[in-house]
Protein backbone atom coordinates (compact mmCIF):
# COMPACT_ATOMS: atom_id res chain seq x y z
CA UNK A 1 -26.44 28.24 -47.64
CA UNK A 2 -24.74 28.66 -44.06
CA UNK A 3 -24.66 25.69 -42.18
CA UNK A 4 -26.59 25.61 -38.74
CA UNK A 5 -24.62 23.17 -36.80
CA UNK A 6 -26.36 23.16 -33.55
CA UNK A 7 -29.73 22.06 -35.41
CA UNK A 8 -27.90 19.44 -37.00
CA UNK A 9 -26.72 18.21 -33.99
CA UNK A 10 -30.37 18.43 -32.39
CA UNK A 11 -31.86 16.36 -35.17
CA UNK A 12 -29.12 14.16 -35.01
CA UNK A 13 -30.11 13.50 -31.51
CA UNK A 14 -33.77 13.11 -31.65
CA UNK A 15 -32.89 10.38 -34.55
CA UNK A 16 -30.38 8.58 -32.67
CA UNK A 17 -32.60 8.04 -29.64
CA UNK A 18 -35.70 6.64 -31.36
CA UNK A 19 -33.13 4.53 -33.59
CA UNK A 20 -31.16 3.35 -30.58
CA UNK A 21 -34.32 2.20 -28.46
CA UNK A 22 -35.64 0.55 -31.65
CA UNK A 23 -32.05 -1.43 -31.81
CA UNK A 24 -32.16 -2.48 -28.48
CA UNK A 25 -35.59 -3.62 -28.40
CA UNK A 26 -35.09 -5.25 -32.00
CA UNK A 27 -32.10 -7.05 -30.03
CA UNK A 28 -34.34 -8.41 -26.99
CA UNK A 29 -37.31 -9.73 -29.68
CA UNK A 30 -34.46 -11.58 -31.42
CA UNK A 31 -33.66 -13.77 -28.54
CA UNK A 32 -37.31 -15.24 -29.47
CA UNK A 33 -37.04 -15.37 -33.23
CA UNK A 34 -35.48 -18.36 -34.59
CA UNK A 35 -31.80 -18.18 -35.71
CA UNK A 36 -31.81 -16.45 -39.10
CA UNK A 37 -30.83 -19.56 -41.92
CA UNK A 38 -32.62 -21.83 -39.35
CA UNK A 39 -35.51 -22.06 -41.45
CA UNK A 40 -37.15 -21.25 -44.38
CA UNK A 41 -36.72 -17.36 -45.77
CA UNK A 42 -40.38 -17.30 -45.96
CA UNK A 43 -40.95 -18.81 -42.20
CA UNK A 44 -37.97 -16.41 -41.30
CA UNK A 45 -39.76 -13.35 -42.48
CA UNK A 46 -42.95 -14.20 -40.91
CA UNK A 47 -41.86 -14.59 -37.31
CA UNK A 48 -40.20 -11.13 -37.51
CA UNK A 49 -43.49 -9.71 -38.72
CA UNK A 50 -45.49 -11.55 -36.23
CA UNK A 51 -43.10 -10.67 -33.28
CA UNK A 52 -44.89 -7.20 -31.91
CA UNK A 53 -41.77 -6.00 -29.98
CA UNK A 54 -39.62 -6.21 -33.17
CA UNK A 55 -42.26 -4.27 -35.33
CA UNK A 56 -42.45 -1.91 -32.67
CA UNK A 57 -38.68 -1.02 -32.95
CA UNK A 58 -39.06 -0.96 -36.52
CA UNK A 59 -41.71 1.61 -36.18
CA UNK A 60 -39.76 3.37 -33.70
CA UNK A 61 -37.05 3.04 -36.26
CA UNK A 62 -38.61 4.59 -39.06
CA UNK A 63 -39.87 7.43 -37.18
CA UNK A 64 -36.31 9.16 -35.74
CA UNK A 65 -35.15 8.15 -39.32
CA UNK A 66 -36.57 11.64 -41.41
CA UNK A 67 -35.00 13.50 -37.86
CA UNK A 68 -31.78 11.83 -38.86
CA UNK A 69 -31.79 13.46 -42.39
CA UNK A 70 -32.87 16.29 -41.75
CA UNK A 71 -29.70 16.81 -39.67
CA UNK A 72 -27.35 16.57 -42.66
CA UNK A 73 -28.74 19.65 -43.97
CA UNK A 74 -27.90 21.67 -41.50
CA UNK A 75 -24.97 20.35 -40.43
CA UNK A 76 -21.68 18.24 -41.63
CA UNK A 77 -20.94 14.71 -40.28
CA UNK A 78 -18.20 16.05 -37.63
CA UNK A 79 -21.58 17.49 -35.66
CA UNK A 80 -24.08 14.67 -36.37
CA UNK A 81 -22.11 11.61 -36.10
CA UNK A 82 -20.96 12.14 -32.53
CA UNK A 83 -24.35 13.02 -31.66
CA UNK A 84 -24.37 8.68 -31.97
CA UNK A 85 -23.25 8.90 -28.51
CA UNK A 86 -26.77 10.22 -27.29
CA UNK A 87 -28.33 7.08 -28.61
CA UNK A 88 -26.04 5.01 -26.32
CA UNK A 89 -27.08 6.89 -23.41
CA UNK A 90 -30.85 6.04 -24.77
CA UNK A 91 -29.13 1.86 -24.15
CA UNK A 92 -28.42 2.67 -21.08
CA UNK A 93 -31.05 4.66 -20.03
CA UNK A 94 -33.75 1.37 -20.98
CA UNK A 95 -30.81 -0.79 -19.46
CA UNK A 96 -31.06 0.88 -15.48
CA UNK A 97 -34.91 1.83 -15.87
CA UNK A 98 -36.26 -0.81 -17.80
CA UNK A 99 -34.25 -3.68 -17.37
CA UNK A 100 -32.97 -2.97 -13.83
CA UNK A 101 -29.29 -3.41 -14.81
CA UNK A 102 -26.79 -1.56 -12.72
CA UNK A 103 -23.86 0.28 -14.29
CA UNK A 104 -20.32 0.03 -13.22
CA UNK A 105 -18.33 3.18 -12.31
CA UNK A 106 -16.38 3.02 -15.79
CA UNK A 107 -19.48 2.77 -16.80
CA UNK A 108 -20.36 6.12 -15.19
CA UNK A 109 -17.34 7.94 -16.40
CA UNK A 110 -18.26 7.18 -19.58
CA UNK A 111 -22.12 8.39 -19.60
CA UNK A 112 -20.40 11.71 -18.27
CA UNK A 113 -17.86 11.97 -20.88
CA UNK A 114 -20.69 11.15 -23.54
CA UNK A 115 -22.64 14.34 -21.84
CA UNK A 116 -20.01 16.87 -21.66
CA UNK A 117 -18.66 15.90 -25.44
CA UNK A 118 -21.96 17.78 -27.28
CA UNK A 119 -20.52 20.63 -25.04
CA UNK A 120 -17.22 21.06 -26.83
CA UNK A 121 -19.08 20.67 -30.69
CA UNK A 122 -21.51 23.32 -29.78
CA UNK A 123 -18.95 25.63 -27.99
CA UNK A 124 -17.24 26.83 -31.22
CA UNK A 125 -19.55 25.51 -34.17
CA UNK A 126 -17.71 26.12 -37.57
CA UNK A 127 -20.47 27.03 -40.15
CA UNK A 128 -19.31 26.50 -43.70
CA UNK A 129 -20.58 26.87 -46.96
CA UNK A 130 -22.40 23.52 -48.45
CA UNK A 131 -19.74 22.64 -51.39
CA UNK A 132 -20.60 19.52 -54.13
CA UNK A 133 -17.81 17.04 -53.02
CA UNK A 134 -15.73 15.35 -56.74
CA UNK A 135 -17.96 12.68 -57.64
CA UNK A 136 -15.33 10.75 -59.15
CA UNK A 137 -13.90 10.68 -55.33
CA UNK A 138 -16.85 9.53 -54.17
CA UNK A 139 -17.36 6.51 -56.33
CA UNK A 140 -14.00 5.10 -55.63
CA UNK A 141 -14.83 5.46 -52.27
CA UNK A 142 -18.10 3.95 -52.07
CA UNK A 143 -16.70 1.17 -54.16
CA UNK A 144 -13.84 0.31 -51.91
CA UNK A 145 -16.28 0.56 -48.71
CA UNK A 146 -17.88 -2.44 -50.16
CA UNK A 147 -15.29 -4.24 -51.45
CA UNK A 148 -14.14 -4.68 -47.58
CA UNK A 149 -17.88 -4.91 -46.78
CA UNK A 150 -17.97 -8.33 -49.05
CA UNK A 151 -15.01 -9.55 -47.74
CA UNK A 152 -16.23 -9.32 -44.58
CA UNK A 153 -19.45 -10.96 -45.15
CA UNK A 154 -17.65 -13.78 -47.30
CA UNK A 155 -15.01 -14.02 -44.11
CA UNK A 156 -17.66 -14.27 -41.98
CA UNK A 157 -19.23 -17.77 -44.00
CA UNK A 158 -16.16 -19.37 -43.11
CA UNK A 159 -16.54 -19.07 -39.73
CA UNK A 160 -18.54 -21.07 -36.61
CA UNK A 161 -20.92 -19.07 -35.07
CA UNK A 162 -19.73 -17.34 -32.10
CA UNK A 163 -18.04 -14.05 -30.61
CA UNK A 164 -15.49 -14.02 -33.18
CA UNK A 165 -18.16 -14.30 -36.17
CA UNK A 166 -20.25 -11.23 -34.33
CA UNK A 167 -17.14 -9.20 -34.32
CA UNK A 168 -16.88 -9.71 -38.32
CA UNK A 169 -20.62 -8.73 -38.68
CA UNK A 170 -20.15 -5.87 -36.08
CA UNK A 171 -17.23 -4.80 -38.17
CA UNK A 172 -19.63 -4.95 -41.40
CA UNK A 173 -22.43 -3.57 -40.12
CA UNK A 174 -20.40 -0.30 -38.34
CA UNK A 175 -19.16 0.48 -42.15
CA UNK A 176 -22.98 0.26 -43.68
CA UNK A 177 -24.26 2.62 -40.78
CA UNK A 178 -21.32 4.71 -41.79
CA UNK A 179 -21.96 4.93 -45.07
CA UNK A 180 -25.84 5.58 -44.23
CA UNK A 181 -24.26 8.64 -42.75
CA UNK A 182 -22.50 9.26 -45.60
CA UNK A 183 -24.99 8.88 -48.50
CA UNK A 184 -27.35 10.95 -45.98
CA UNK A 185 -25.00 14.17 -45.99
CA UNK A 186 -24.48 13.45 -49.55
CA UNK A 187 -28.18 14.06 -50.15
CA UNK A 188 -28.02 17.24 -48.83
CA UNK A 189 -24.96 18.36 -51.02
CA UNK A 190 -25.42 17.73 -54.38
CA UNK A 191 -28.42 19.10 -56.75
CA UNK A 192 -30.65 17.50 -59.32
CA UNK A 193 -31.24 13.91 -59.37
CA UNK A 194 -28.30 12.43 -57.25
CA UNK A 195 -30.42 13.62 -54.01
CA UNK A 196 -32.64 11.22 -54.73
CA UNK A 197 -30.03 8.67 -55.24
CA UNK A 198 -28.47 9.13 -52.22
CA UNK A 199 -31.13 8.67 -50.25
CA UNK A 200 -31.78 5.04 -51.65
CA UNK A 201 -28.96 4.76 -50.91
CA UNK A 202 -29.43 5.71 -47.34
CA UNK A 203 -32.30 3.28 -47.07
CA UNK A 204 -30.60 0.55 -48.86
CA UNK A 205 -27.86 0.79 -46.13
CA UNK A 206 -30.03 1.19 -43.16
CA UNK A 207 -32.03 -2.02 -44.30
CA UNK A 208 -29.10 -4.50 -45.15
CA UNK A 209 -27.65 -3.06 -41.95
CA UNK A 210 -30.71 -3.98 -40.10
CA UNK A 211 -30.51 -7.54 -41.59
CA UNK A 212 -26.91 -7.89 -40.47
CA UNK A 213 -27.70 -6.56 -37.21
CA UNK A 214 -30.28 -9.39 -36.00
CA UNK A 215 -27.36 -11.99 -37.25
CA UNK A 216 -25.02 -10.86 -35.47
CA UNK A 217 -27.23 -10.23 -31.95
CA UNK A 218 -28.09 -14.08 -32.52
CA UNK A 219 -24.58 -14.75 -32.90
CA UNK A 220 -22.87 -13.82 -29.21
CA UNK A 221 -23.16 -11.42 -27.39
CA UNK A 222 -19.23 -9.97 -27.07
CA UNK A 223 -19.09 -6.37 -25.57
CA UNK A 224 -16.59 -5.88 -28.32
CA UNK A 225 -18.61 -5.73 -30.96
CA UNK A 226 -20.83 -2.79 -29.89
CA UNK A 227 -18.19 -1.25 -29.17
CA UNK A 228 -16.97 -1.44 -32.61
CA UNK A 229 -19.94 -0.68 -33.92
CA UNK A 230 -20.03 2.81 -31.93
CA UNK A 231 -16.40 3.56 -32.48
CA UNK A 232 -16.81 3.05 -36.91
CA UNK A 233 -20.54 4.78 -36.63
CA UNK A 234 -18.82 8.10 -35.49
CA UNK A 235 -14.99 7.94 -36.40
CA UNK A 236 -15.36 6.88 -40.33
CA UNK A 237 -17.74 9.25 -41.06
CA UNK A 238 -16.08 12.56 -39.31
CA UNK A 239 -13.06 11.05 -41.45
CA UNK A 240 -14.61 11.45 -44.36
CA UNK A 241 -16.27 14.39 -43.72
CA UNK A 242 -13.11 16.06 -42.78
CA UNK A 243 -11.07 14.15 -45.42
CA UNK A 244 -13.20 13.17 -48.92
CA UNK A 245 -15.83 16.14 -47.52
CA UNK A 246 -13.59 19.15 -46.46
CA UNK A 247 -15.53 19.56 -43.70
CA UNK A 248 -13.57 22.41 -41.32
CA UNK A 249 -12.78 21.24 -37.83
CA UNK A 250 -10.56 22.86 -34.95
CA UNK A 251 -8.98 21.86 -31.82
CA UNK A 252 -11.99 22.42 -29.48
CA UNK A 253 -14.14 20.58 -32.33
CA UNK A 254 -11.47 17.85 -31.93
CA UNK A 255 -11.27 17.21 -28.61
CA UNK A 256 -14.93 17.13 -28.45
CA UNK A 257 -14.97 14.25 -31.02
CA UNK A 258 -12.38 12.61 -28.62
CA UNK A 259 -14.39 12.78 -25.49
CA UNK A 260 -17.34 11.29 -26.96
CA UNK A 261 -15.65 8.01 -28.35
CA UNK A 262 -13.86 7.54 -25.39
CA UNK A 263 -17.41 7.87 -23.69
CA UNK A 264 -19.22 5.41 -25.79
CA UNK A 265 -16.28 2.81 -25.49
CA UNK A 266 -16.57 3.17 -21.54
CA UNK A 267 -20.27 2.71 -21.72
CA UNK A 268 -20.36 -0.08 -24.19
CA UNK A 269 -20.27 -3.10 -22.21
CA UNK A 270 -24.24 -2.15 -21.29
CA UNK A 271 -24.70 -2.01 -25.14
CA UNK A 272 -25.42 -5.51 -24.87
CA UNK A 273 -28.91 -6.67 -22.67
CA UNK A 274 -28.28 -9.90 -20.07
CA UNK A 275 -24.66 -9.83 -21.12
C-alpha cells in the first residue's frame, strides 16, 4: 500500500493538539495535587481523579490519541513526528489567549519557523511502499531504549529534587514518547498478531510517560527540559525511521525537519506556564 504522507501529517496534527492542550492543562492541575511520593499511592491516585482539570486533559488526551495512530498508517515517522511542532504552537496558543502571557521576539521567530516547516514536508512528500522492518533489529533496539530509560530513572533517585532532577525525567520521558511513536508506526507495519502488540505497547508508553510527566512538572520548572522533551519527541524517531525503518528522505524533506526543531527550541521557553 502507497503511503499518503500528507494525511499522515494531518492526523498527526489533530493528535498533537488535543494531546498538547491536555499536557499543559495536566501541568497547571499539578501545581494543586500533592507532590507525587508525598503521600500514600492510594491518596495519590485519588486527588488526580478528583482534580476536574486533570481528568479533563486526560479526556482530551485520549481523544487526539486514535488521530495520532491513525497517522502512522499513512505516513512514516519523518512526516508525523515533526508534525509535534503543531502541538507546541497549541502551548502557546493557551499561553497568549488563555493565560495572557506575552511572547518574546525569539519567541516569534520560532512560532514562524514551526509554521513554514510543514511547508517543506508537504512540498515533495516521498510515498514509499510499507516494508516489515527485521524484528531481530527491533528488539535490540527496544531493549537498549530502556536500558538508558532505567538508568535514567535509577539516576534520577539519587538526586534532590530540582531543575537538574526534571532534566533527567525530561530526558526519560522524551525517549518513552519516542518510542510511543515508534511502537505506533510499528503497528501499522507488521501483520498478524504483533499489531496488536505494538499498540500495548503504545499505551504502555504513553501511560508511564504520563506518570513521569506530572513528576517532573512538580519537580522545577527549567525551560530546558521542554525543550528536550520536543527536540527527542521528533529527532529520535525520524532517526529511526530513516535508520532501523528505511524510511526515504531528501534534502527538501531535510531541511524541513531542520526548521521545525529549530522552531520548537525557539518557542520552548513558553512550554512551561508562570515560568
Amino acid at each position: 500500500m502507497t503511503e499518503i504522507p500528507l494525511l499522515a501529517m494531518l492526523f498527526s496534527a489533530i493528535g498533537k493538539i488535543l494531546m498538547s492542550l491536555a499536557s499543559v492543562i495536566q501541568k497547571q492541575s499539578c501545581d494543586n495535587i500533592p507532590k507525587i511520593g508525598s503521600i500514600p499511592l492510594k491518596e495519590t491516585i485519588m486527588a488526580f481523579i478528583k482534580n476536574r482539570r486533570w481528568i479533563f486533559g486526560a479526556v482530551l488526551a485520549s481523544i487526539g490519541f486514535p488521530a495520532w495512530m491513525i497517522a502512522f498508517h499513512f505516513g512514516g515517522l519523518i512526516y508525523t513526528q515533526p508534525m509535534a511542532s503543531i502541538g507546541i504552537l497549541t502551548i502557546v496558543v493557551y499561553s497568549l489567549k488563555v493565560l495572557k502571557e506575552k511572547i518574546t521576539r525569539t519567541e516569534t521567530a520560532g512560532i514562524l519557523l514551526i509554521m513554514v516547516g510543514p511547508v517543506f514536508l508537504g512540498f515533495q512528500p516521498i510515498a514509499t511502499e510499507k516494508i516489515e522492518p527485521n524484528l531481530y533489529v527491533i528488539i535490540l533496539l527496544y531493549f537498549l531504549i530502556y536500558v538508558i530509560i532505567a538508568a535514567l530513572l535509577l539516576l534520577s533517585r539519587t538526586m534532590d529534587a530540582g531543575k537538574r532532577k526534571a532534566v533527567v525525567y525530561a530526558f526519560a520521558v522524551g525517549l518513552i514518547i519516542s518510542m510511543a511513536a515508534l511502537s505506533g508506526r510499528l503497528s501499522a507495519l507488521y501483520k498478524g498478531y504483533l499489531p496488536l502488540i505494538f499498540i500495548l505497547l503504545v499505551l504502555t508508553h504513553l501511560g508511564l510517560g504520563t506518570i513521569i510527566l506530572q513528576i517532573m512538572y512538580q519537580q522545577g520548572r527549567a525551560v530546558i527540559t521542554i525543550t528536550i522533551l520536543n527536540i527527542l519527541a521528533i529527532a529520535f524517531p525520524v532517526i529511526a525511521g530513516i535508520v532501523i525503518l528505511g524510511e526515504k528522505i531528501n534534502s527538501i524533506l531535510g531541511i524541513g525537519i531542520i526548521v521545525i526543531i529549530i522552531g520548537c527550541v525557539l518557542v520552548s521557553r513558553v512550554g512551561y506556564i508562570n515560568e
